[in-house]
Every structure is written in structure tokens, then in C-alpha cells.
PDB file of N, CA and C in Angstrom:
ATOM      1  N   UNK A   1     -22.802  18.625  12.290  1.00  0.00           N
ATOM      2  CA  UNK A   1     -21.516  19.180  11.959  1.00  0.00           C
ATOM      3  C   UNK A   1     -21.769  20.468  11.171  1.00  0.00           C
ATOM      4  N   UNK A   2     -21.306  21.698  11.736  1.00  0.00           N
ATOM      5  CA  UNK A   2     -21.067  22.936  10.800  1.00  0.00           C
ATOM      6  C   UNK A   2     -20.350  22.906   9.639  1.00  0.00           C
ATOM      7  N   UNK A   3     -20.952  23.049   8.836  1.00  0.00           N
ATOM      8  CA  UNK A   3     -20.445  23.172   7.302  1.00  0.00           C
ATOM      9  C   UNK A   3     -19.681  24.761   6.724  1.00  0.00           C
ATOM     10  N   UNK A   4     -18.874  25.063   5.752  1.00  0.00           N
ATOM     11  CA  UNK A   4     -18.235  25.835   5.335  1.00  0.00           C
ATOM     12  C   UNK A   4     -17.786  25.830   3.760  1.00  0.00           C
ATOM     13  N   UNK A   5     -18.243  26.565   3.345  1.00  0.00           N
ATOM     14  CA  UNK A   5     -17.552  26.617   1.958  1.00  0.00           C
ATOM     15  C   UNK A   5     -16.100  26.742   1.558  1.00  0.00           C
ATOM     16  N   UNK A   6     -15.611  26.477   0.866  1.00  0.00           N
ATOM     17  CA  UNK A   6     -14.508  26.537   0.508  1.00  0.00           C
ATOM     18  C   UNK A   6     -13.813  28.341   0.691  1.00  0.00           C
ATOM     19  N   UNK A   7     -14.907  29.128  -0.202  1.00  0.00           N
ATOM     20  CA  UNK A   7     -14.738  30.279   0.005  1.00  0.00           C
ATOM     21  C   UNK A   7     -14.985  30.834   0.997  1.00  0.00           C
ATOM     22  N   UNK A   8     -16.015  30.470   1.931  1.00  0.00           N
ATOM     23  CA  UNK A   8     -15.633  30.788   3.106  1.00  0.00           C
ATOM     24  C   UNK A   8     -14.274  30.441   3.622  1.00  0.00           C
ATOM     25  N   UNK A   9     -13.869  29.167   3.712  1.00  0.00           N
ATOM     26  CA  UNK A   9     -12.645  29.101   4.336  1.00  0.00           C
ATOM     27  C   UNK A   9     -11.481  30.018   4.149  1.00  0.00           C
ATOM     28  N   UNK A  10     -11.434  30.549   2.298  1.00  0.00           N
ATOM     29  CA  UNK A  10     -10.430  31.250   2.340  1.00  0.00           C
ATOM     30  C   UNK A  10     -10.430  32.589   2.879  1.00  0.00           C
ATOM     31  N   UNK A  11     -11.701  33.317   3.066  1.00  0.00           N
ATOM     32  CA  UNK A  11     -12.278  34.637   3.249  1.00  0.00           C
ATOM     33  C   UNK A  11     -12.571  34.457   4.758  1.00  0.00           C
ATOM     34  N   UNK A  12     -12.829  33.471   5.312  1.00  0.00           N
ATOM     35  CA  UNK A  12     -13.469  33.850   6.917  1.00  0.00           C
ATOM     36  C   UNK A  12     -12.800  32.405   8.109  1.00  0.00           C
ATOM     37  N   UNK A  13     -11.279  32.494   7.516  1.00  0.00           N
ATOM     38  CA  UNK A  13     -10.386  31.715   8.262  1.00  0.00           C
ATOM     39  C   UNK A  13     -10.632  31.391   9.454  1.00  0.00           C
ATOM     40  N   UNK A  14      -9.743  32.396  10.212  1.00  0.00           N
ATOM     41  CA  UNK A  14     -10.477  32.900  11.587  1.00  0.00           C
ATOM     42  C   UNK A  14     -12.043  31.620  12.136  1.00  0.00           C
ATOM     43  N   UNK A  15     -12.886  32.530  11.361  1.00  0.00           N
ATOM     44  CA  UNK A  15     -14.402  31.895  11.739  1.00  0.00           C
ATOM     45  C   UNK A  15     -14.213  30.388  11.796  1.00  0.00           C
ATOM     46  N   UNK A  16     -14.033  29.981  10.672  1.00  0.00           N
ATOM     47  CA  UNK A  16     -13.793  28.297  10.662  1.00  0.00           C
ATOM     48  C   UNK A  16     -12.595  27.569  11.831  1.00  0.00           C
ATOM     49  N   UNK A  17     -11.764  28.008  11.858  1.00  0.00           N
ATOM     50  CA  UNK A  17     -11.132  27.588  12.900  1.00  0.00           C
ATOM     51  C   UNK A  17     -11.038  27.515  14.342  1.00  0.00           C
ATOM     52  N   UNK A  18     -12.293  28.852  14.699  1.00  0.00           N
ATOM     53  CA  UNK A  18     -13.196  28.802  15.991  1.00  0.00           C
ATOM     54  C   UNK A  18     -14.038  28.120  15.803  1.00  0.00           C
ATOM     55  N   UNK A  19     -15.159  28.020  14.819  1.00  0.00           N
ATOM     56  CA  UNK A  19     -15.979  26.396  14.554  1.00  0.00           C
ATOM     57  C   UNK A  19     -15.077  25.215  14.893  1.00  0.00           C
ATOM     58  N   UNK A  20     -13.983  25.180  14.341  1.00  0.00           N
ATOM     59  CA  UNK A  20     -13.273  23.743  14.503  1.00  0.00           C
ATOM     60  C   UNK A  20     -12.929  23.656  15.858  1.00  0.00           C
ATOM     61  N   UNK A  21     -12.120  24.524  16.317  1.00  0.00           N
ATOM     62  CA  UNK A  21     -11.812  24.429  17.881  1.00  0.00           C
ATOM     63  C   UNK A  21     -13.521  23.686  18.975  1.00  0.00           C
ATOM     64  N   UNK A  22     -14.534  24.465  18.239  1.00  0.00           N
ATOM     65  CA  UNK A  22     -15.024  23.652  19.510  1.00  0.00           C
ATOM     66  C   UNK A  22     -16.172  22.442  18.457  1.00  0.00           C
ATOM     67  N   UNK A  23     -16.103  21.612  17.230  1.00  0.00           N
ATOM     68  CA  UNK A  23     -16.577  20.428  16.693  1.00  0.00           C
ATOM     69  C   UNK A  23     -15.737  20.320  15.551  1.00  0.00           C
ATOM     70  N   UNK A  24     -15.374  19.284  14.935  1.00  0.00           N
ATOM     71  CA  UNK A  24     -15.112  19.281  13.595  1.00  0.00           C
ATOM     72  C   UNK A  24     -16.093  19.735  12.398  1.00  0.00           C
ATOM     73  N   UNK A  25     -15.591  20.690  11.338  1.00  0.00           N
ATOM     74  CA  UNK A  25     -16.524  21.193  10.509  1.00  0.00           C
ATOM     75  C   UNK A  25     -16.228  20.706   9.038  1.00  0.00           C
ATOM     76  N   UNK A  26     -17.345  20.886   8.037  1.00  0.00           N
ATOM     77  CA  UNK A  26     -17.330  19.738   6.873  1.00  0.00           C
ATOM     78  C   UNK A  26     -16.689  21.441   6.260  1.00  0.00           C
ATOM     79  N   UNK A  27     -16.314  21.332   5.052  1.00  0.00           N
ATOM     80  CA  UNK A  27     -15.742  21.789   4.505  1.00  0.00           C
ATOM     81  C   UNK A  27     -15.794  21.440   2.839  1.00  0.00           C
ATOM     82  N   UNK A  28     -17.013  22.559   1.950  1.00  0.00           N
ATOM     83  CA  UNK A  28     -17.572  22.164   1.206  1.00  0.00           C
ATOM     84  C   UNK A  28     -17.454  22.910  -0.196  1.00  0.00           C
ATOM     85  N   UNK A  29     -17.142  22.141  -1.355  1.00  0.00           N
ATOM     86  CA  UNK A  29     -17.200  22.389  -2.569  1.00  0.00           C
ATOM     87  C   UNK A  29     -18.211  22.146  -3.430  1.00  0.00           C
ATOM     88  N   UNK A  30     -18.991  23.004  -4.516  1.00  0.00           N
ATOM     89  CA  UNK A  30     -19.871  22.733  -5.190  1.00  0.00           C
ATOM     90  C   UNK A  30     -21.118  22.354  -4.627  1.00  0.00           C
ATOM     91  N   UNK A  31     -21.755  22.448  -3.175  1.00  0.00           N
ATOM     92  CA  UNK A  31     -22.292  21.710  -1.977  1.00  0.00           C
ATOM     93  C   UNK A  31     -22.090  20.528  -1.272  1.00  0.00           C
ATOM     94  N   UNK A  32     -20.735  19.923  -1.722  1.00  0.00           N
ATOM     95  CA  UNK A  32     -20.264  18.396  -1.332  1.00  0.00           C
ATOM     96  C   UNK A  32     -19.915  18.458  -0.371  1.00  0.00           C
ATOM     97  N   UNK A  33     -19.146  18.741   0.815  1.00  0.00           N
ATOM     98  CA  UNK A  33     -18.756  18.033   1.982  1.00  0.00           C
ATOM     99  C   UNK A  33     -17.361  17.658   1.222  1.00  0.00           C
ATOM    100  N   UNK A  34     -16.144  17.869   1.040  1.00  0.00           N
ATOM    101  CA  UNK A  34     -14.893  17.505   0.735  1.00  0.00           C
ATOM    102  C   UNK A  34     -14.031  17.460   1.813  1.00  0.00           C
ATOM    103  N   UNK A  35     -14.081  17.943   2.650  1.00  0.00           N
ATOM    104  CA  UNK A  35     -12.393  17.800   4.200  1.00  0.00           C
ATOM    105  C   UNK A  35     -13.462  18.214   5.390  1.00  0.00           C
ATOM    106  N   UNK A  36     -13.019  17.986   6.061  1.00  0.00           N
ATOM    107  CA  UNK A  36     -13.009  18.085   7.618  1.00  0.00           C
ATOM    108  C   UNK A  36     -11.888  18.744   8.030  1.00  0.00           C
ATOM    109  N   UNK A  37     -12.126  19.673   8.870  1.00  0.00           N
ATOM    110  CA  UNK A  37     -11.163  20.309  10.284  1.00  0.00           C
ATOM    111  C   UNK A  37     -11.351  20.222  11.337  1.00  0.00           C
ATOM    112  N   UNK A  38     -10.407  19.668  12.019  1.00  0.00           N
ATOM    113  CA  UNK A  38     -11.333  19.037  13.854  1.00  0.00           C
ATOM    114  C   UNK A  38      -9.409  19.304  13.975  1.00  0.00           C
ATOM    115  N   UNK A  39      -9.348  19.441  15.742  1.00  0.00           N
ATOM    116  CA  UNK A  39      -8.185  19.829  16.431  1.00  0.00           C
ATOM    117  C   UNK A  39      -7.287  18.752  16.386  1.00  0.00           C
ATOM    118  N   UNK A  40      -6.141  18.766  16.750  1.00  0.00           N
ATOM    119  CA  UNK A  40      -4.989  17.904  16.727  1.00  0.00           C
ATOM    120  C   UNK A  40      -6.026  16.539  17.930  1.00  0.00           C
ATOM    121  N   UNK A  41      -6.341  17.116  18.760  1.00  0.00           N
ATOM    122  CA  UNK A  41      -7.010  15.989  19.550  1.00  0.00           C
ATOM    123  C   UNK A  41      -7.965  15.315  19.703  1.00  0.00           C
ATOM    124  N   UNK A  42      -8.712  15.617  18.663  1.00  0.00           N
ATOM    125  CA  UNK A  42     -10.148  14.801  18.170  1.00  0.00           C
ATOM    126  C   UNK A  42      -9.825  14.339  17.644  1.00  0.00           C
ATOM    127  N   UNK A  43      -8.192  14.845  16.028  1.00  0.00           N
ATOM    128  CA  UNK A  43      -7.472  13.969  15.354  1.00  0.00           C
ATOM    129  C   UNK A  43      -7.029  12.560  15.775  1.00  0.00           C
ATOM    130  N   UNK A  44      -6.066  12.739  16.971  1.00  0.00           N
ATOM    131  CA  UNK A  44      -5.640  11.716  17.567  1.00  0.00           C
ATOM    132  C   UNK A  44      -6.523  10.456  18.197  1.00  0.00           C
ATOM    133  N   UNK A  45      -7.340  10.989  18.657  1.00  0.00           N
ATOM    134  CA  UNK A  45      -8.477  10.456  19.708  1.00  0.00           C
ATOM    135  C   UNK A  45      -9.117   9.510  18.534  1.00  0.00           C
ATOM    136  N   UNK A  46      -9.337  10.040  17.382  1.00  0.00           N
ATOM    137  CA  UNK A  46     -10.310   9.129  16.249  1.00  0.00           C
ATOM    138  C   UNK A  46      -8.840   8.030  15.481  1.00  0.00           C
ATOM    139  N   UNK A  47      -7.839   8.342  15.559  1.00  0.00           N
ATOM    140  CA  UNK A  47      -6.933   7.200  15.427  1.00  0.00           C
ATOM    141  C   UNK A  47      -6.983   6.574  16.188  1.00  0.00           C
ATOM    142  N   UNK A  48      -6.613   6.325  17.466  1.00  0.00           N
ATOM    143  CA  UNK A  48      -6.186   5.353  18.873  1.00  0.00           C
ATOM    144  C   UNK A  48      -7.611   4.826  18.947  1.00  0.00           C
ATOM    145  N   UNK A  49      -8.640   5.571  18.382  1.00  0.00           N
ATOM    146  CA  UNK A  49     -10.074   4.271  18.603  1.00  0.00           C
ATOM    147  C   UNK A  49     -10.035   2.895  18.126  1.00  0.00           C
ATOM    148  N   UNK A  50      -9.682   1.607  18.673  1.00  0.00           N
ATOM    149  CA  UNK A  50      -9.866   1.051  17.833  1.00  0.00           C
ATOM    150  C   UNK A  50     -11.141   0.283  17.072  1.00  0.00           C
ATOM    151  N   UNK A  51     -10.964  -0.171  15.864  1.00  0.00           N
ATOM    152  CA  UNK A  51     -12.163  -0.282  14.744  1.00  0.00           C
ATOM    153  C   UNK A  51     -12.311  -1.791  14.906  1.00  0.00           C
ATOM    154  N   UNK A  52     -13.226  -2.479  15.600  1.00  0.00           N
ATOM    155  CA  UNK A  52     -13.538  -3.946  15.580  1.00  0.00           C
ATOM    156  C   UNK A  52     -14.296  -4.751  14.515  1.00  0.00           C
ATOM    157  N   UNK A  53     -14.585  -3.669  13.263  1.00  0.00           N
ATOM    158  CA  UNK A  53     -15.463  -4.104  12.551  1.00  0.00           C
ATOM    159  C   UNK A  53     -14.920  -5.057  11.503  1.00  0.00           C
ATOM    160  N   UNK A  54     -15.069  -6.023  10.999  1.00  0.00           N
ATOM    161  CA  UNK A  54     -14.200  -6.723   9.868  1.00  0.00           C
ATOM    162  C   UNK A  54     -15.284  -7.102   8.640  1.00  0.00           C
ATOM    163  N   UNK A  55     -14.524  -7.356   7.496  1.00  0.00           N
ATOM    164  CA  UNK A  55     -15.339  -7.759   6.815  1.00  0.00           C
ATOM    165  C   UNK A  55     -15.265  -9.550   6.084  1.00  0.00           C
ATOM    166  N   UNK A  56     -16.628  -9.757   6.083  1.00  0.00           N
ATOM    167  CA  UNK A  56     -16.960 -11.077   5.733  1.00  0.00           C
ATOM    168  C   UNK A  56     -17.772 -11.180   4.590  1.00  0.00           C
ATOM    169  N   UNK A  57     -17.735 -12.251   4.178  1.00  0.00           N
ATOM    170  CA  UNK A  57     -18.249 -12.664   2.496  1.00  0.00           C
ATOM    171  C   UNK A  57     -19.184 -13.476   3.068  1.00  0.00           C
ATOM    172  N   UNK A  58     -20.663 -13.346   2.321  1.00  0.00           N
ATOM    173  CA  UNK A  58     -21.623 -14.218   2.734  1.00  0.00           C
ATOM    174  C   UNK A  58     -21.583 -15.646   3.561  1.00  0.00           C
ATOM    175  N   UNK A  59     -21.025 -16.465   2.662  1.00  0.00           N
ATOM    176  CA  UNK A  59     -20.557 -17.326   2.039  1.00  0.00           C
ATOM    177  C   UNK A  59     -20.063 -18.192   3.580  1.00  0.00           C
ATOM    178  N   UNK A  60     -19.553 -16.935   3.936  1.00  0.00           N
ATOM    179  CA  UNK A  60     -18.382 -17.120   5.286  1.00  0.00           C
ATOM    180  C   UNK A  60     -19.168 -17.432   6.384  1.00  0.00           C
ATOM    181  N   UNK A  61     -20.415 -16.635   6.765  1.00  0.00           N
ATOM    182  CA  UNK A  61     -21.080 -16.901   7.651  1.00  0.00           C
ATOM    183  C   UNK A  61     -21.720 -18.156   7.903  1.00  0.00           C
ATOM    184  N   UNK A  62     -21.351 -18.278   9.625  1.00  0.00           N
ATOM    185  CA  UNK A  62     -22.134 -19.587  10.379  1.00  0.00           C
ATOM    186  C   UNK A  62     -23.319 -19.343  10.225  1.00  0.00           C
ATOM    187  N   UNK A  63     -23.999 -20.284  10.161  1.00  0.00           N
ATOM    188  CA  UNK A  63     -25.941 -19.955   9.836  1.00  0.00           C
ATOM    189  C   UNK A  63     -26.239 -19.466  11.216  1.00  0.00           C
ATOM    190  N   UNK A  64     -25.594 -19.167  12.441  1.00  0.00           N
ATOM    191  CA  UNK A  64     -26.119 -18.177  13.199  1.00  0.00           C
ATOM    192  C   UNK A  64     -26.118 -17.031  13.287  1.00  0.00           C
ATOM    193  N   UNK A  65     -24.886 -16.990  12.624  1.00  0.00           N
ATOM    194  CA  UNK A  65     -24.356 -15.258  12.062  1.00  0.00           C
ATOM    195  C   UNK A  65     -25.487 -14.552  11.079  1.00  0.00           C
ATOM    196  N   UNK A  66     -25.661 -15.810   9.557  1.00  0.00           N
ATOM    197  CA  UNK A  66     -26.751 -15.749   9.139  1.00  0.00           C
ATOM    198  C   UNK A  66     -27.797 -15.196   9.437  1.00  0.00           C
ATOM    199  N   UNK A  67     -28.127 -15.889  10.188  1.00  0.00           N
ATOM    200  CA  UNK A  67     -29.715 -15.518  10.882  1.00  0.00           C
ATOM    201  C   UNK A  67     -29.398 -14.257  11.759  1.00  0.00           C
ATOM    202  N   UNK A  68     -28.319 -14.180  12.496  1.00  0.00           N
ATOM    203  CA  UNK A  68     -28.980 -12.701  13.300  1.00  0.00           C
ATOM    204  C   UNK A  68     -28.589 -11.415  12.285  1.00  0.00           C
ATOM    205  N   UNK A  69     -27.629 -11.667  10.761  1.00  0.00           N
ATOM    206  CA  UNK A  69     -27.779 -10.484  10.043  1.00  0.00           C
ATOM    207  C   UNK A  69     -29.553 -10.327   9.121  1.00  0.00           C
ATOM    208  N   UNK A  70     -29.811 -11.534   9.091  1.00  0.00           N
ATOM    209  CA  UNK A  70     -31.037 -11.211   8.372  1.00  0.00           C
ATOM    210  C   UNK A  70     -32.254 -10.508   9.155  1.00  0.00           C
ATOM    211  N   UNK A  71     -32.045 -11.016  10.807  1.00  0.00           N
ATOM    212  CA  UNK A  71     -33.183 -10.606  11.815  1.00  0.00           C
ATOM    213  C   UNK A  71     -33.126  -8.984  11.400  1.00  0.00           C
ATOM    214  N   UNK A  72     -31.938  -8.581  11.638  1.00  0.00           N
ATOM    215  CA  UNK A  72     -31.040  -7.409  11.335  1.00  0.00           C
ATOM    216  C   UNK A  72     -31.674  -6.350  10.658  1.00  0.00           C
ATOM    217  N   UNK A  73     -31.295  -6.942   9.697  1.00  0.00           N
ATOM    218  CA  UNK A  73     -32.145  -6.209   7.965  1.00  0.00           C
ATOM    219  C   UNK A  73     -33.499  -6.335   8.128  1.00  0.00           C
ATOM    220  N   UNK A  74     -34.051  -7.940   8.721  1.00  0.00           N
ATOM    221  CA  UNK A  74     -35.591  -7.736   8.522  1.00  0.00           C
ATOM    222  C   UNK A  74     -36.050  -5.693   9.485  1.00  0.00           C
ATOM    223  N   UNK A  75     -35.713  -6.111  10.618  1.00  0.00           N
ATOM    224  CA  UNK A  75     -36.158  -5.302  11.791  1.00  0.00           C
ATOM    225  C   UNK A  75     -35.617  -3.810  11.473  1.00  0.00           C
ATOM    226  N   UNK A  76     -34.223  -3.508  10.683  1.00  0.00           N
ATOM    227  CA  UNK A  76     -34.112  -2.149   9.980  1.00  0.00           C
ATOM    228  C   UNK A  76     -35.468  -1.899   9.103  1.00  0.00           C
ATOM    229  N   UNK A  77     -35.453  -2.647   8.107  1.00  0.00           N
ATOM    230  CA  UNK A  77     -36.864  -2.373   6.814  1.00  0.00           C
ATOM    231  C   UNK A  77     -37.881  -2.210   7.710  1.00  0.00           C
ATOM    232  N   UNK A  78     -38.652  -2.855   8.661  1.00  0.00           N
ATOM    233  CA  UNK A  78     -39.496  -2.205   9.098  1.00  0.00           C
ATOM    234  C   UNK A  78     -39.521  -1.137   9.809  1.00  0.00           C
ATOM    235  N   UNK A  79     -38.465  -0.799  10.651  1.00  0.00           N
ATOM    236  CA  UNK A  79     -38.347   0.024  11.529  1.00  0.00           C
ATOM    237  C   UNK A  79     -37.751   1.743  11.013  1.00  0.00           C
ATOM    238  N   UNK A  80     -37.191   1.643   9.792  1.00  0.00           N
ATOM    239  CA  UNK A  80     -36.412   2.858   9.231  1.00  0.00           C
ATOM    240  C   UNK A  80     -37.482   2.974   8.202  1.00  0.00           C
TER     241      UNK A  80
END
């Protein structure tokens, strides 16, 4: 993702909004990453996705669930 300063944004409008037209660009204060600009239809497109992910408390998990989050984690730590 193309990044932009704040002051850029206010000084080189234009520029950033041809970045945005063709990816969404981070949009950055102090070096942080604070907003994003992406088109009305990348907008939309990232709403109507829907998100299947839910969240669960240890606790909650079937010991098969169990086991394939730990395989999980084992095989990230070695592998990352």
C-alpha cells in the first residue's frame, strides 16, 4: 500500500487521489498509518464481504478444535 503524509495530502491532493483511484493508500501522521483512501468501490466491496471469523474463549473449544489450534501455533513458531 502507498503511503502519504498528511502534508502531503494537503499539498499534493491531486497526487493522492490518483494513488487512490488505482489501490487504497495509508495516510500518515508522525510516521503512523492513520486513514486510508480507497474508491467508493473497494469501499463497498470490503463491506458486502462477509467476515466468518468469530470469536471463542479457550475454554469453549472441543478438544478437536483444541488440537488443530495448537498444531496451528506449533507449525507457525517453526515455520515464521
Amino acid at each position: 500500500m502507498r503511503a502519504f503524509s498528511s502534508t502531503e495530502l494537503a499539498n499534493k491532493t491531486g497526487d493522492v487521489l490518483a494513488a487512490a483511484a488505482q489501490e487504497p493508500v495509508a495516510i500518515q501522521r508522525h510516521g503512523k498509518s492513520r486513514f486510508v483512501v480507497l474508491t467508493t468501490e473497494e469501499f463497498e466491496r470490503i463491506q458486502q464481504k462477509k467476515d466468518t471469523r468469530k470469536a471463542v474463549h479457550v475454554t469453549d473449544l472441543s478438544d478437536a478444535d483444541a488440537g488443530d489450534l495448537l498444531s496451528a501455533l506449533e507449525d507457525s513458531i517453526e515455520n515464521d
